[in-house]
PDB file of N, CA and C in Angstrom:
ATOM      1  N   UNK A   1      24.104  -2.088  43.889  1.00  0.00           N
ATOM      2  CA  UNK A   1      22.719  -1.711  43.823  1.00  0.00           C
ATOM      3  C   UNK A   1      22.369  -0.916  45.077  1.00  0.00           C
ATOM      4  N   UNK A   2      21.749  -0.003  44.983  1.00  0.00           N
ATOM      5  CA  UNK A   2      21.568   1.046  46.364  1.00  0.00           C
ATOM      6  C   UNK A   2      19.570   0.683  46.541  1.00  0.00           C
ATOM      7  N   UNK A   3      19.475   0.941  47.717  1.00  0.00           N
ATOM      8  CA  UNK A   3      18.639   0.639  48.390  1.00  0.00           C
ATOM      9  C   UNK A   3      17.544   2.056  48.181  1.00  0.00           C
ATOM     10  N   UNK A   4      16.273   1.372  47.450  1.00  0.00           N
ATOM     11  CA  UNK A   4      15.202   2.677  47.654  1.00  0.00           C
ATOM     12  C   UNK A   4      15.136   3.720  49.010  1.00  0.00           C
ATOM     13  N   UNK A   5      15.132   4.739  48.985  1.00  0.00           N
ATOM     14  CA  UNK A   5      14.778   5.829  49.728  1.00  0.00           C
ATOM     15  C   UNK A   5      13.294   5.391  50.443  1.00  0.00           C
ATOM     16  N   UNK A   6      13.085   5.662  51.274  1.00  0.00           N
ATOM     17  CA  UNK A   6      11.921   5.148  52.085  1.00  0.00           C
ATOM     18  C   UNK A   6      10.611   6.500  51.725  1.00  0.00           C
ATOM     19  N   UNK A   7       9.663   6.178  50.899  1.00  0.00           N
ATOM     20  CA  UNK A   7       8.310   7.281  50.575  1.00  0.00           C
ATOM     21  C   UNK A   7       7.925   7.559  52.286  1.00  0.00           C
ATOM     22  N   UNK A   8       7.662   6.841  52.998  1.00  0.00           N
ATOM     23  CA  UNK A   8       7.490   7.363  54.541  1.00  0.00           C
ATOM     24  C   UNK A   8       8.583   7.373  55.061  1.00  0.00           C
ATOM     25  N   UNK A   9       9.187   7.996  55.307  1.00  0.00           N
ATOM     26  CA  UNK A   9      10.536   7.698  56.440  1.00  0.00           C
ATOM     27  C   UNK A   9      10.225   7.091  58.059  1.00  0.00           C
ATOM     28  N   UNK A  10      10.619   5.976  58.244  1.00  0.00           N
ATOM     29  CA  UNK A  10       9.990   5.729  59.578  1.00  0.00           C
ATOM     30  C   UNK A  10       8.823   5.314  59.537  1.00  0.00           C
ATOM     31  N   UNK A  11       7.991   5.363  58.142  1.00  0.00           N
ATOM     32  CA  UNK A  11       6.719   5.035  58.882  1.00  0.00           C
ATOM     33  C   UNK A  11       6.655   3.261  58.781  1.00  0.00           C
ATOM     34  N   UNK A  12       5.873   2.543  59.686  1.00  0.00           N
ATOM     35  CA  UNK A  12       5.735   0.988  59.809  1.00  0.00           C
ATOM     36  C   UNK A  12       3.904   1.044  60.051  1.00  0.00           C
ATOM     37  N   UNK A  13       3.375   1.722  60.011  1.00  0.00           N
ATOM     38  CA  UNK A  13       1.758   1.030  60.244  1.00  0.00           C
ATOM     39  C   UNK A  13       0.948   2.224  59.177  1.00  0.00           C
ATOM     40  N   UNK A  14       0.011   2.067  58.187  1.00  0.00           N
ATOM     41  CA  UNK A  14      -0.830   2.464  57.575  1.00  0.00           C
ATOM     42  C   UNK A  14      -2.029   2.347  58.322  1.00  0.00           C
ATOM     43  N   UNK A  15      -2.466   3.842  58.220  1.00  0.00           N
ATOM     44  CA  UNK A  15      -3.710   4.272  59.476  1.00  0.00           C
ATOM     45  C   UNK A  15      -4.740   4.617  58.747  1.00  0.00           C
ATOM     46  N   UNK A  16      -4.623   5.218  57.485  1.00  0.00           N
ATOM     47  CA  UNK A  16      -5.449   5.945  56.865  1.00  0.00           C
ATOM     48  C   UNK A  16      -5.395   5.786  55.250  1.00  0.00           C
ATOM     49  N   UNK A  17      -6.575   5.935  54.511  1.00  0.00           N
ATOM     50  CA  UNK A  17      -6.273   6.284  53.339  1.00  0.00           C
ATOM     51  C   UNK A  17      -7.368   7.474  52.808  1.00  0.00           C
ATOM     52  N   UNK A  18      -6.856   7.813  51.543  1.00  0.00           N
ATOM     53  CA  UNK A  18      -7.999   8.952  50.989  1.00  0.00           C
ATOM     54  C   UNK A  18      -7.551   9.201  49.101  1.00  0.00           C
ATOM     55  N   UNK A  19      -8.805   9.371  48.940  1.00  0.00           N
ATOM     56  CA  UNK A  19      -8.299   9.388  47.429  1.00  0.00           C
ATOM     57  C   UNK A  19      -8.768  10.802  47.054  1.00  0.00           C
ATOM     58  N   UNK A  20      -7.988  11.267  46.489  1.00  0.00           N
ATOM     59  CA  UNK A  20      -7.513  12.617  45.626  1.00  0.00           C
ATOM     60  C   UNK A  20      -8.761  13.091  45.001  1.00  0.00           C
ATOM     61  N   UNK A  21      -9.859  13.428  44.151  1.00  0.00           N
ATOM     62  CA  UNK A  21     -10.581  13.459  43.411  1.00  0.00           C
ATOM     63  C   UNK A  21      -9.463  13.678  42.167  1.00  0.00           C
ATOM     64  N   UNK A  22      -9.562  13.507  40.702  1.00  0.00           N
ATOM     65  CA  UNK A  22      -8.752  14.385  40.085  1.00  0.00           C
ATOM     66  C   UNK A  22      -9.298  15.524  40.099  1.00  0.00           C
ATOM     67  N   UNK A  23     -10.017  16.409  40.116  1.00  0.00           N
ATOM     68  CA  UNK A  23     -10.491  17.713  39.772  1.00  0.00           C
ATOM     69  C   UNK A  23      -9.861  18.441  41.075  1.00  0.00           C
ATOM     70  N   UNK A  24      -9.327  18.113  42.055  1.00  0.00           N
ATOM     71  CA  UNK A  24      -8.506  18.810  43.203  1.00  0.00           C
ATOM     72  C   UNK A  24      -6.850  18.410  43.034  1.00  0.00           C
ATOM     73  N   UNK A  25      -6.419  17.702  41.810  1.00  0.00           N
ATOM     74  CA  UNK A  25      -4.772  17.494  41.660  1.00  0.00           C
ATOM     75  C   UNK A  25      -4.558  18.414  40.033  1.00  0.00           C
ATOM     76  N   UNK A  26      -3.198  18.573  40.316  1.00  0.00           N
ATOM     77  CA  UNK A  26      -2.538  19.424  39.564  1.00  0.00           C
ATOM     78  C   UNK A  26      -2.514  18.471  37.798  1.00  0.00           C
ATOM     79  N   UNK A  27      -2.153  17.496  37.766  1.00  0.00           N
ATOM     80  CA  UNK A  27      -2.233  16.494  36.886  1.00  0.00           C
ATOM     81  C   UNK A  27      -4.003  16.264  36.130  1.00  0.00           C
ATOM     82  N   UNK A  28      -4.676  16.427  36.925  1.00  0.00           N
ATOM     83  CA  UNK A  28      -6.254  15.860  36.415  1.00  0.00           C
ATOM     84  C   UNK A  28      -6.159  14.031  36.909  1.00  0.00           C
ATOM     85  N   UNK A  29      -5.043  13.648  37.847  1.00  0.00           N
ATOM     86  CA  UNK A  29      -5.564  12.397  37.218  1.00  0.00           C
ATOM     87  C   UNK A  29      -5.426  11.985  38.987  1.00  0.00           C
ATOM     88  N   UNK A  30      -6.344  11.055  39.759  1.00  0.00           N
ATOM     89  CA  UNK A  30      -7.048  10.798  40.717  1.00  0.00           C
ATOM     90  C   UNK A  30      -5.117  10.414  41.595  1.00  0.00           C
ATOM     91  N   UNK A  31      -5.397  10.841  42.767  1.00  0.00           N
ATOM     92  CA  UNK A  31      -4.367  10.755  43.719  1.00  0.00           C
ATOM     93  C   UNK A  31      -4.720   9.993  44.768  1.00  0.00           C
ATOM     94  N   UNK A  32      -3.768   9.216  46.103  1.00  0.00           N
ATOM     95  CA  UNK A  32      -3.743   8.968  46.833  1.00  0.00           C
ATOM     96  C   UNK A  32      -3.437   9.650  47.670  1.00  0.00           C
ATOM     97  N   UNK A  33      -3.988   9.769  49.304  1.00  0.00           N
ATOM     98  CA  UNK A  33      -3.151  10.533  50.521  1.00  0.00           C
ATOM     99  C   UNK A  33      -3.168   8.997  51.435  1.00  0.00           C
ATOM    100  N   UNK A  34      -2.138   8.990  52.140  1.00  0.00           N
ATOM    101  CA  UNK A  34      -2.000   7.987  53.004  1.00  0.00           C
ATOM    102  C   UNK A  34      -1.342   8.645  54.183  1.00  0.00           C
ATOM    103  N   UNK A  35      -1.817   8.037  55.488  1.00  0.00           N
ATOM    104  CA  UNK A  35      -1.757   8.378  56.679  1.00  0.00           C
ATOM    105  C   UNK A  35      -0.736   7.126  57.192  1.00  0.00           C
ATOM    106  N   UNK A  36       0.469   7.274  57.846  1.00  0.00           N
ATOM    107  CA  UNK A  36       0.667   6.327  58.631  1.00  0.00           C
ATOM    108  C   UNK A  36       1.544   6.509  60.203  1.00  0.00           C
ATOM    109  N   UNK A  37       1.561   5.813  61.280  1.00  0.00           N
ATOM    110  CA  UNK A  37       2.320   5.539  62.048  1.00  0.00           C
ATOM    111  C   UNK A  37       4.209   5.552  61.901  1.00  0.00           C
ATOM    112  N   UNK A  38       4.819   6.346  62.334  1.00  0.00           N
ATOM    113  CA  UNK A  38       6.508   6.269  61.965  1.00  0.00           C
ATOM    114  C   UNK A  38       6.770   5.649  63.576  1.00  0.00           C
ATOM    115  N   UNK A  39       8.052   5.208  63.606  1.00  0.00           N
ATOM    116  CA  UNK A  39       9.099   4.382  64.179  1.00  0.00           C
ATOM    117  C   UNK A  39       9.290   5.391  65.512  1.00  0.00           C
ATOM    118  N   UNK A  40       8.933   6.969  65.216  1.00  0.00           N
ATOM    119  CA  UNK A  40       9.018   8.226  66.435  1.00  0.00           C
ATOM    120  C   UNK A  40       7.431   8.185  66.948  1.00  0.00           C
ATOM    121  N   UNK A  41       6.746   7.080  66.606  1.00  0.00           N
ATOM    122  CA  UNK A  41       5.663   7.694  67.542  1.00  0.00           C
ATOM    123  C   UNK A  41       4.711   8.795  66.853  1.00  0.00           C
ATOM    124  N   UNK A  42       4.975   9.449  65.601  1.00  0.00           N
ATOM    125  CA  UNK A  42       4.413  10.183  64.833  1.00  0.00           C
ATOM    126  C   UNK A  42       3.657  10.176  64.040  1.00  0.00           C
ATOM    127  N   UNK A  43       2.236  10.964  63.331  1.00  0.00           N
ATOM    128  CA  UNK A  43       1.853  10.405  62.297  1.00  0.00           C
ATOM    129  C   UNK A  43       2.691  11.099  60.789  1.00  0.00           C
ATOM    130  N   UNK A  44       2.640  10.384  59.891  1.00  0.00           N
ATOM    131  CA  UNK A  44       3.604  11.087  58.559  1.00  0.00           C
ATOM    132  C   UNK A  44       2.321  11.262  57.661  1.00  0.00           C
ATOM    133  N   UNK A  45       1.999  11.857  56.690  1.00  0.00           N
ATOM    134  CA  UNK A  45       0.917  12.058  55.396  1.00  0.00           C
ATOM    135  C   UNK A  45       1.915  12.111  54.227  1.00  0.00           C
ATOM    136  N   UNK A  46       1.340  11.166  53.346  1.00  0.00           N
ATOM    137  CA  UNK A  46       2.206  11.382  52.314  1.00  0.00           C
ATOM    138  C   UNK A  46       1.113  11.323  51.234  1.00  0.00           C
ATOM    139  N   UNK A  47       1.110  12.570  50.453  1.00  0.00           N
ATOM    140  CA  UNK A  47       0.565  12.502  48.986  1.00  0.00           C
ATOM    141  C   UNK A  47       1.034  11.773  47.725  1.00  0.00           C
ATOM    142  N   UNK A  48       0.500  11.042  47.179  1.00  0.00           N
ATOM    143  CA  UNK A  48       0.883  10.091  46.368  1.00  0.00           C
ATOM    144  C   UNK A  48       0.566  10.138  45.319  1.00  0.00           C
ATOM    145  N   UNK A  49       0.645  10.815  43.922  1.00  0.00           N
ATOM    146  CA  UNK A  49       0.350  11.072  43.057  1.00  0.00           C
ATOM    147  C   UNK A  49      -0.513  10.047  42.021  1.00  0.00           C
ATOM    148  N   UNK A  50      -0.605   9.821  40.501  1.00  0.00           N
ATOM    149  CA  UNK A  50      -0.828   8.818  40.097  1.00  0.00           C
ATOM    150  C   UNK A  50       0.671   8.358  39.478  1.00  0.00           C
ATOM    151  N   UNK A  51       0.781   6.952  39.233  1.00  0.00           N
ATOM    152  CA  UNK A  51       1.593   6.726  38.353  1.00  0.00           C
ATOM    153  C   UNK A  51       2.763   5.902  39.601  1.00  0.00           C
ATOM    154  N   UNK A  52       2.403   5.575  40.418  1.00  0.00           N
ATOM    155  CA  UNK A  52       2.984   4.754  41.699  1.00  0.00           C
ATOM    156  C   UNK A  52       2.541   3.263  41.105  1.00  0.00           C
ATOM    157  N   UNK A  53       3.172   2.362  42.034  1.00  0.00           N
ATOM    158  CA  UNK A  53       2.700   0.761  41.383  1.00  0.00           C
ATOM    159  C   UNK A  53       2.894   0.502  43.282  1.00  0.00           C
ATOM    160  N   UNK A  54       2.148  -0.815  43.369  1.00  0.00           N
ATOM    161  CA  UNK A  54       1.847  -0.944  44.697  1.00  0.00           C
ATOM    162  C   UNK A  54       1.745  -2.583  44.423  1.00  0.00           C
ATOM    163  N   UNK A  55       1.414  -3.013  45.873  1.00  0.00           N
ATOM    164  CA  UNK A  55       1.171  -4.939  46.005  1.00  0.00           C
ATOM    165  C   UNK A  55       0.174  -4.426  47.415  1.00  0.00           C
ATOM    166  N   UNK A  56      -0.551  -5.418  47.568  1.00  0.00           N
ATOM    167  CA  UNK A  56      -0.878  -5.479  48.644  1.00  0.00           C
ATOM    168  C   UNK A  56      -1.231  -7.406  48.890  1.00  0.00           C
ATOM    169  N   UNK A  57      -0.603  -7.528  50.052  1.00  0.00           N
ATOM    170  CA  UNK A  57      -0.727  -8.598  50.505  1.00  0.00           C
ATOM    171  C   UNK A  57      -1.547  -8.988  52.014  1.00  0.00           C
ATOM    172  N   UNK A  58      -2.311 -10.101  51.867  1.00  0.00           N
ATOM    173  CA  UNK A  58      -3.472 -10.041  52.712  1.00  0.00           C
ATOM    174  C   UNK A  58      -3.616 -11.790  53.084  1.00  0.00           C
ATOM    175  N   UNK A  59      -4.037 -11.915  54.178  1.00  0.00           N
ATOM    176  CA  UNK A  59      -4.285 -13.672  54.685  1.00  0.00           C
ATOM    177  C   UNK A  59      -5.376 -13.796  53.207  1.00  0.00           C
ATOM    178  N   UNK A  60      -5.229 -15.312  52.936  1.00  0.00           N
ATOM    179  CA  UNK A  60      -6.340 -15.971  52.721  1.00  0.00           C
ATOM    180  C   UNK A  60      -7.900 -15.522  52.455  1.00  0.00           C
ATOM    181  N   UNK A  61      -7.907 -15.494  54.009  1.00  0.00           N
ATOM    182  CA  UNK A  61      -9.441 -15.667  54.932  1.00  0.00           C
ATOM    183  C   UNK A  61      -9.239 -14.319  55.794  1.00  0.00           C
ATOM    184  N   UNK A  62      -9.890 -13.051  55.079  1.00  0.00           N
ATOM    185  CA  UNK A  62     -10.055 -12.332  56.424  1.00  0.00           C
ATOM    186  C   UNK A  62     -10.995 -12.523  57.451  1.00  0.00           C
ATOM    187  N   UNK A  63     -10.817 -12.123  58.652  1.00  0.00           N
ATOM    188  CA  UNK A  63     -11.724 -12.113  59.518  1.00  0.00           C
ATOM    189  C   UNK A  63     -12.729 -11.065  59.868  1.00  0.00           C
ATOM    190  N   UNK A  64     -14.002 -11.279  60.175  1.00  0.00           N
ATOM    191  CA  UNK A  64     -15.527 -10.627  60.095  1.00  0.00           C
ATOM    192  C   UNK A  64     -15.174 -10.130  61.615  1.00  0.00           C
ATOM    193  N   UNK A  65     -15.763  -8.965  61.780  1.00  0.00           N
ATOM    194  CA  UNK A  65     -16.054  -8.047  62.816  1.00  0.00           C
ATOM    195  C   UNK A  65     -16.115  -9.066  64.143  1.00  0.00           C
ATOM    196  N   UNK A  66     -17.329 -10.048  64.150  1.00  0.00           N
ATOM    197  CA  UNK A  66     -17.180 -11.111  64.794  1.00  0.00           C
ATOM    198  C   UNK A  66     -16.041 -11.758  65.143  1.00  0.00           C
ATOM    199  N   UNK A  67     -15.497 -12.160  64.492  1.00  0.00           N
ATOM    200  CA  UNK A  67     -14.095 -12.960  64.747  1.00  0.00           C
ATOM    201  C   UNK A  67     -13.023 -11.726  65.482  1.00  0.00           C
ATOM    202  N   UNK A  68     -12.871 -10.775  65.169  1.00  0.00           N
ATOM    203  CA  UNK A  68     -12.393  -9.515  65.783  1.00  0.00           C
ATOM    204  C   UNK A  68     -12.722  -9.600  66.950  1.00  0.00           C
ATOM    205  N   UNK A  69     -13.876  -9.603  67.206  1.00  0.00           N
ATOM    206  CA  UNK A  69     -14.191  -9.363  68.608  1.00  0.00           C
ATOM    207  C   UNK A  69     -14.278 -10.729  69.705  1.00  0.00           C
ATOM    208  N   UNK A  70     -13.666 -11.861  68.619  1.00  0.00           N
ATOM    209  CA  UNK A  70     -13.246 -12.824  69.246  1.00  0.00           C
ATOM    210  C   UNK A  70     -11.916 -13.692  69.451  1.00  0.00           C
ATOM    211  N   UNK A  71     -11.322 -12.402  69.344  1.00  0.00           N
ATOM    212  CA  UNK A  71     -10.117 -12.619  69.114  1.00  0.00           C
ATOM    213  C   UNK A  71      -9.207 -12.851  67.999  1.00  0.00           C
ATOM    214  N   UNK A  72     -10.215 -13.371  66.870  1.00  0.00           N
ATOM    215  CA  UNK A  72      -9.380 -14.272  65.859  1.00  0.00           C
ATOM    216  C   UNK A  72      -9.288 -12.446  64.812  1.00  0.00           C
ATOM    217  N   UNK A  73      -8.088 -11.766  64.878  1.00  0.00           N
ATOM    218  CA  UNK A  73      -7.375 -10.582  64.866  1.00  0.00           C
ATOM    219  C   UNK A  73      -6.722 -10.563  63.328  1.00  0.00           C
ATOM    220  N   UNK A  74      -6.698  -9.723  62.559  1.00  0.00           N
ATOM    221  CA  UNK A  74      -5.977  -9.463  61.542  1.00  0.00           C
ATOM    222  C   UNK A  74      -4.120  -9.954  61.761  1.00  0.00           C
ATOM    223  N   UNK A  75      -3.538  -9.449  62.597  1.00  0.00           N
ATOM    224  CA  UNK A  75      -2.753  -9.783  63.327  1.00  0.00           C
ATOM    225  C   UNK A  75      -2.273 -11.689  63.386  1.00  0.00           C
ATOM    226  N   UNK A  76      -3.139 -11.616  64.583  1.00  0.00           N
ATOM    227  CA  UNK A  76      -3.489 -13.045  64.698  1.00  0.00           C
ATOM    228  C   UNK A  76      -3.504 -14.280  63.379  1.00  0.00           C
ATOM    229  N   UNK A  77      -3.282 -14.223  62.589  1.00  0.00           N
ATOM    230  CA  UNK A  77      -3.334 -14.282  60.785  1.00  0.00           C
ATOM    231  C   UNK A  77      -2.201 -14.183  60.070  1.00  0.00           C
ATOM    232  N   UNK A  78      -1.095 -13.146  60.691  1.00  0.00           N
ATOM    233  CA  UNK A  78      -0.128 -12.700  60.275  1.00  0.00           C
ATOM    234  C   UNK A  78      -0.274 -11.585  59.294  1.00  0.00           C
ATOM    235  N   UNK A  79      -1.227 -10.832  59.455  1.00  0.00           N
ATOM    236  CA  UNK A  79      -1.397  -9.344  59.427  1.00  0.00           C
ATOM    237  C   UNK A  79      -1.328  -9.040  57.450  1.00  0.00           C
ATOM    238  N   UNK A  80      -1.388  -8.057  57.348  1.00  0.00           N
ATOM    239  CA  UNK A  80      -1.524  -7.406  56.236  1.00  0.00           C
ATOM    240  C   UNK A  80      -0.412  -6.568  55.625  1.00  0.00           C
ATOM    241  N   UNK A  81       0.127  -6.651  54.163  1.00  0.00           N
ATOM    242  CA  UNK A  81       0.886  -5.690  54.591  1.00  0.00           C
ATOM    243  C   UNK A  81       0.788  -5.244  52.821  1.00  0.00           C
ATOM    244  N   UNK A  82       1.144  -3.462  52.585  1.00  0.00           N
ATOM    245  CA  UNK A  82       1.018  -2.531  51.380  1.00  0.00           C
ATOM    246  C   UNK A  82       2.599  -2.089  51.208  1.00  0.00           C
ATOM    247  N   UNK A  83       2.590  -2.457  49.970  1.00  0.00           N
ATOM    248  CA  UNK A  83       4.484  -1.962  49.243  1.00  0.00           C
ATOM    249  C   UNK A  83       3.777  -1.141  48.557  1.00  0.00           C
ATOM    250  N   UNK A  84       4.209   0.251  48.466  1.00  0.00           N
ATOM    251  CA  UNK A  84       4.118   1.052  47.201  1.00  0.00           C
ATOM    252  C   UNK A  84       5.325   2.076  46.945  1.00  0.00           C
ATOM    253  N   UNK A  85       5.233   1.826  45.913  1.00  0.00           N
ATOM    254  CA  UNK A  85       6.876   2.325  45.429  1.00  0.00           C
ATOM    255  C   UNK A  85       6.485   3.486  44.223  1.00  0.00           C
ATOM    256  N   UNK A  86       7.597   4.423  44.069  1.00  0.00           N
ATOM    257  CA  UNK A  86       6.876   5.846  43.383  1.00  0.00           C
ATOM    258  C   UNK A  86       8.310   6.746  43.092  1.00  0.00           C
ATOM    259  N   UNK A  87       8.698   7.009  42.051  1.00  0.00           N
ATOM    260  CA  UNK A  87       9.809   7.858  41.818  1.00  0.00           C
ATOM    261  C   UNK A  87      11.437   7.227  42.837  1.00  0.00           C
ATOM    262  N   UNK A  88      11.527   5.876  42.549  1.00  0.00           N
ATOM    263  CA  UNK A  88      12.388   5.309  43.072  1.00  0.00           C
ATOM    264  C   UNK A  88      12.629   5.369  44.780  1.00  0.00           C
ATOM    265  N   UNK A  89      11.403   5.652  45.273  1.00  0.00           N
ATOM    266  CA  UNK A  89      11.077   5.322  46.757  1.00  0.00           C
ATOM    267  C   UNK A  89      10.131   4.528  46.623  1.00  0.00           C
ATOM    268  N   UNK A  90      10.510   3.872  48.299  1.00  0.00           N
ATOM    269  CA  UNK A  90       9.396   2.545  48.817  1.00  0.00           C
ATOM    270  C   UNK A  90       8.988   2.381  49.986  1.00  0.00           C
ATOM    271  N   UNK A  91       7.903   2.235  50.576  1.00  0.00           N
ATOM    272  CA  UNK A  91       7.719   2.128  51.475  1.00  0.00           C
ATOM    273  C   UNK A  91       6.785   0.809  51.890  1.00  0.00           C
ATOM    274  N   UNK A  92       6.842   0.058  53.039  1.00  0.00           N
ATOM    275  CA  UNK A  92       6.076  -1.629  52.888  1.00  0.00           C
ATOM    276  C   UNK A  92       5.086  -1.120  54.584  1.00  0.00           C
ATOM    277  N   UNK A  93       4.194  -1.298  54.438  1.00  0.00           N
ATOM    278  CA  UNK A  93       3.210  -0.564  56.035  1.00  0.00           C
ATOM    279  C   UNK A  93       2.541  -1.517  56.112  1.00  0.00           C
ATOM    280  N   UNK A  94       2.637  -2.272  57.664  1.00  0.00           N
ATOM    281  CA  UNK A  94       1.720  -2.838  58.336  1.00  0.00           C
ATOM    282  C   UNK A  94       0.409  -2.727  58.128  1.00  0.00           C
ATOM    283  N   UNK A  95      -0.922  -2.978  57.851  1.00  0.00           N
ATOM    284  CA  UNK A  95      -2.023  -2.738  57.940  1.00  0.00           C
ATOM    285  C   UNK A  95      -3.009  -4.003  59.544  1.00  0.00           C
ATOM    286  N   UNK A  96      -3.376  -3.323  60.361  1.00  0.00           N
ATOM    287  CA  UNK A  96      -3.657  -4.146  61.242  1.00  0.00           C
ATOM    288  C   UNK A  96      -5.240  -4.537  61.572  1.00  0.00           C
ATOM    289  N   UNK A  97      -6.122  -3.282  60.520  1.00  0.00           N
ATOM    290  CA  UNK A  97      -7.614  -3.500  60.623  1.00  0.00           C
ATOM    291  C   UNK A  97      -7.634  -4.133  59.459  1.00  0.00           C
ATOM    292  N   UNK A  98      -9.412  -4.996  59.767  1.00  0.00           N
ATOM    293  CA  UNK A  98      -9.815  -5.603  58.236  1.00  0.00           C
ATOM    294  C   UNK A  98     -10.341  -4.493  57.598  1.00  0.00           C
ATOM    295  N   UNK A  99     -11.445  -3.424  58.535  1.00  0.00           N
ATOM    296  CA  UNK A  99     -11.539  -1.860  57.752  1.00  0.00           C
ATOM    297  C   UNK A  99     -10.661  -1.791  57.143  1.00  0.00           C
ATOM    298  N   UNK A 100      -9.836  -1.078  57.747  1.00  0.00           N
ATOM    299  CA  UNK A 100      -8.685  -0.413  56.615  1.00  0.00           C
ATOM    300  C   UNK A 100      -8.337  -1.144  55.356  1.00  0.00           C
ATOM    301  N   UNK A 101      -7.963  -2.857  55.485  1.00  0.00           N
ATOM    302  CA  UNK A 101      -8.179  -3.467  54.214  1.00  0.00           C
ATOM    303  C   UNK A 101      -9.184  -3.067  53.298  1.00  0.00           C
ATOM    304  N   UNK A 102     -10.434  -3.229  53.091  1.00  0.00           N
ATOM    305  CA  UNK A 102     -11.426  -2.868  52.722  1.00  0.00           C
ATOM    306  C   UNK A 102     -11.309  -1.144  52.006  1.00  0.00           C
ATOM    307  N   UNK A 103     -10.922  -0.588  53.202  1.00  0.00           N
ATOM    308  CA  UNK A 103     -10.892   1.091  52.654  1.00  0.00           C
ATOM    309  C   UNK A 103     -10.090   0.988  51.296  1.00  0.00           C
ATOM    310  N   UNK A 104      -8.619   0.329  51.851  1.00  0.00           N
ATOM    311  CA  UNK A 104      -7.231   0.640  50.872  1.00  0.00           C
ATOM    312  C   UNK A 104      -8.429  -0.341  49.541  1.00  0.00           C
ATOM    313  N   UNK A 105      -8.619  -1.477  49.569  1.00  0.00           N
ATOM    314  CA  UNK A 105      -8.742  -1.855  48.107  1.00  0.00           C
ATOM    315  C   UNK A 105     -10.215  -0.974  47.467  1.00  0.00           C
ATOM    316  N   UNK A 106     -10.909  -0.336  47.946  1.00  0.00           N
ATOM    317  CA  UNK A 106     -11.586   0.451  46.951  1.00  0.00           C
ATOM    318  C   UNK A 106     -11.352   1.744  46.797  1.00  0.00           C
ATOM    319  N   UNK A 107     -10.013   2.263  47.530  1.00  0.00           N
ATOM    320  CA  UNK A 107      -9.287   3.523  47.002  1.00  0.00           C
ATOM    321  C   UNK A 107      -8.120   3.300  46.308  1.00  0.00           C
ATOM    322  N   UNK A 108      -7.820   1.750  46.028  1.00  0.00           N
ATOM    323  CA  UNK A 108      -7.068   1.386  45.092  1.00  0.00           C
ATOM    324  C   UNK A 108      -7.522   1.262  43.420  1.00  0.00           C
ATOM    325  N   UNK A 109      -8.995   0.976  44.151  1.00  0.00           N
ATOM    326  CA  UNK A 109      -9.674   0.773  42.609  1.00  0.00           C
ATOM    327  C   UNK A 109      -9.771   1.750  41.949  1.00  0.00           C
ATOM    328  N   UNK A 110     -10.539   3.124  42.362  1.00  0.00           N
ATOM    329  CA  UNK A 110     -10.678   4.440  42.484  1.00  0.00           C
ATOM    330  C   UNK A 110      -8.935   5.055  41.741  1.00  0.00           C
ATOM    331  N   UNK A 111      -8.014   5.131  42.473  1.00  0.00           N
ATOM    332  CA  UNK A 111      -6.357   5.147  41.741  1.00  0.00           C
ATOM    333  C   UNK A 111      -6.262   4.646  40.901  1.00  0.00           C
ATOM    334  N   UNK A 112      -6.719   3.221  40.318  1.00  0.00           N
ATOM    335  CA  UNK A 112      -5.858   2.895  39.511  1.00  0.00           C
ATOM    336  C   UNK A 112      -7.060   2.769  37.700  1.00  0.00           C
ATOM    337  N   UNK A 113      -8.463   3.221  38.365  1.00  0.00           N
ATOM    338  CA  UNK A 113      -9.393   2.941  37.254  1.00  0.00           C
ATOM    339  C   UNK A 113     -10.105   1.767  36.845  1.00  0.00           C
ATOM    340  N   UNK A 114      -9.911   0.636  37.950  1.00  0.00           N
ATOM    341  CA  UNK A 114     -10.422  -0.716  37.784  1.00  0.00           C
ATOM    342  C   UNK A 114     -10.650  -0.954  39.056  1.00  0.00           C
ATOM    343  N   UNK A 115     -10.816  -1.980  39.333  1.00  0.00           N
ATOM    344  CA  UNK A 115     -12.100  -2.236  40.603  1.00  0.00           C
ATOM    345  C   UNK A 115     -10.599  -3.225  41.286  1.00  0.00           C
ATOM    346  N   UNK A 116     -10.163  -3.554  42.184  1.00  0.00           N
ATOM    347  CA  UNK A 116      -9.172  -4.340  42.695  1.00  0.00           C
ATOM    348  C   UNK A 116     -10.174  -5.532  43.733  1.00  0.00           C
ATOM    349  N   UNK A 117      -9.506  -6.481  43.476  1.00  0.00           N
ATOM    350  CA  UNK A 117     -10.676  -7.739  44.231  1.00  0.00           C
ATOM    351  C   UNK A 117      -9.660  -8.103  44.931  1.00  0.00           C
ATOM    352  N   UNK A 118     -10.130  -8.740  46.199  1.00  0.00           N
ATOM    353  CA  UNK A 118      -8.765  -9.792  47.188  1.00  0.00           C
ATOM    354  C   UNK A 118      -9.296 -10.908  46.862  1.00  0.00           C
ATOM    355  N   UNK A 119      -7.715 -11.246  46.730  1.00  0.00           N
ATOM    356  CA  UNK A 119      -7.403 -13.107  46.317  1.00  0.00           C
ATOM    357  C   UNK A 119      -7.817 -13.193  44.540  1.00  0.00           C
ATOM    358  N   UNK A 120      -7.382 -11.730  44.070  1.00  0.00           N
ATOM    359  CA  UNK A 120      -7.584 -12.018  42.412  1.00  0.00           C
ATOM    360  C   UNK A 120      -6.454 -11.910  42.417  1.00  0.00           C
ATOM    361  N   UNK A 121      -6.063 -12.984  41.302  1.00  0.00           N
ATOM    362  CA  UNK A 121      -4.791 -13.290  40.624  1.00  0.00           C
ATOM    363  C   UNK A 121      -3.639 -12.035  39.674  1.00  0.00           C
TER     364      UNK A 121
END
């Protein structure tokens, strides 16, 4: 069995997300762009078409801005983390804000045509 090709090469932290409109993709049908951190210190962008399948895994209990600023850290929790896999590549990215949580699941909803909830089954 051979090992997926990496969709980011190098990348380990998800910085950014953005969703496609469809009326700006070649397909008509709503896209992802994702921003992340690589292993060189670099940022990578990778366009993500539709038709990708993804997980995202998240604590429990996130923590409120408050708790952030009191230390009690996304991190601190054991952090966040997004697999999305797409034309037999994969890539698994750190996520270290509760923002960015938040961003990714309603540009997930937006991608995929349904609303994505944390801690739904």
């Amino acid at each position: 069995m051979t090992r997926p090709r990496a969709l980011i090469p190098g990348g380990i932290t998800l910085i950014a997300v953005t969703v496609v409109p469809a009326v700006l993709t070649a397909d008509g049908k709503v896209a992802l762009t994702l921003a992340a951190y690589t292993t060189r210190g670099r940022v990578a962008v990778l366009y993500l078409p539709s038709g990708a399948s993804w997980s995202l895994c998240v604590p429990p209990a996130l923590p409120s801005q408050r708790d952030e600023r009191e230390g009690l850290t996304l991190d601190y929790l054991g952090g966040a983390r997004f697999s999305v896999e797409h034309d037999g590549r994969r890539s698994v990215l750190q996520i270290h804000s509760v923002r960015l949580v938040y961003e990714l699941v309603e540009a997930l909803g937006r991608y995929d045509g349904m609303p994505v909830e944390l801690g739904a089954a």
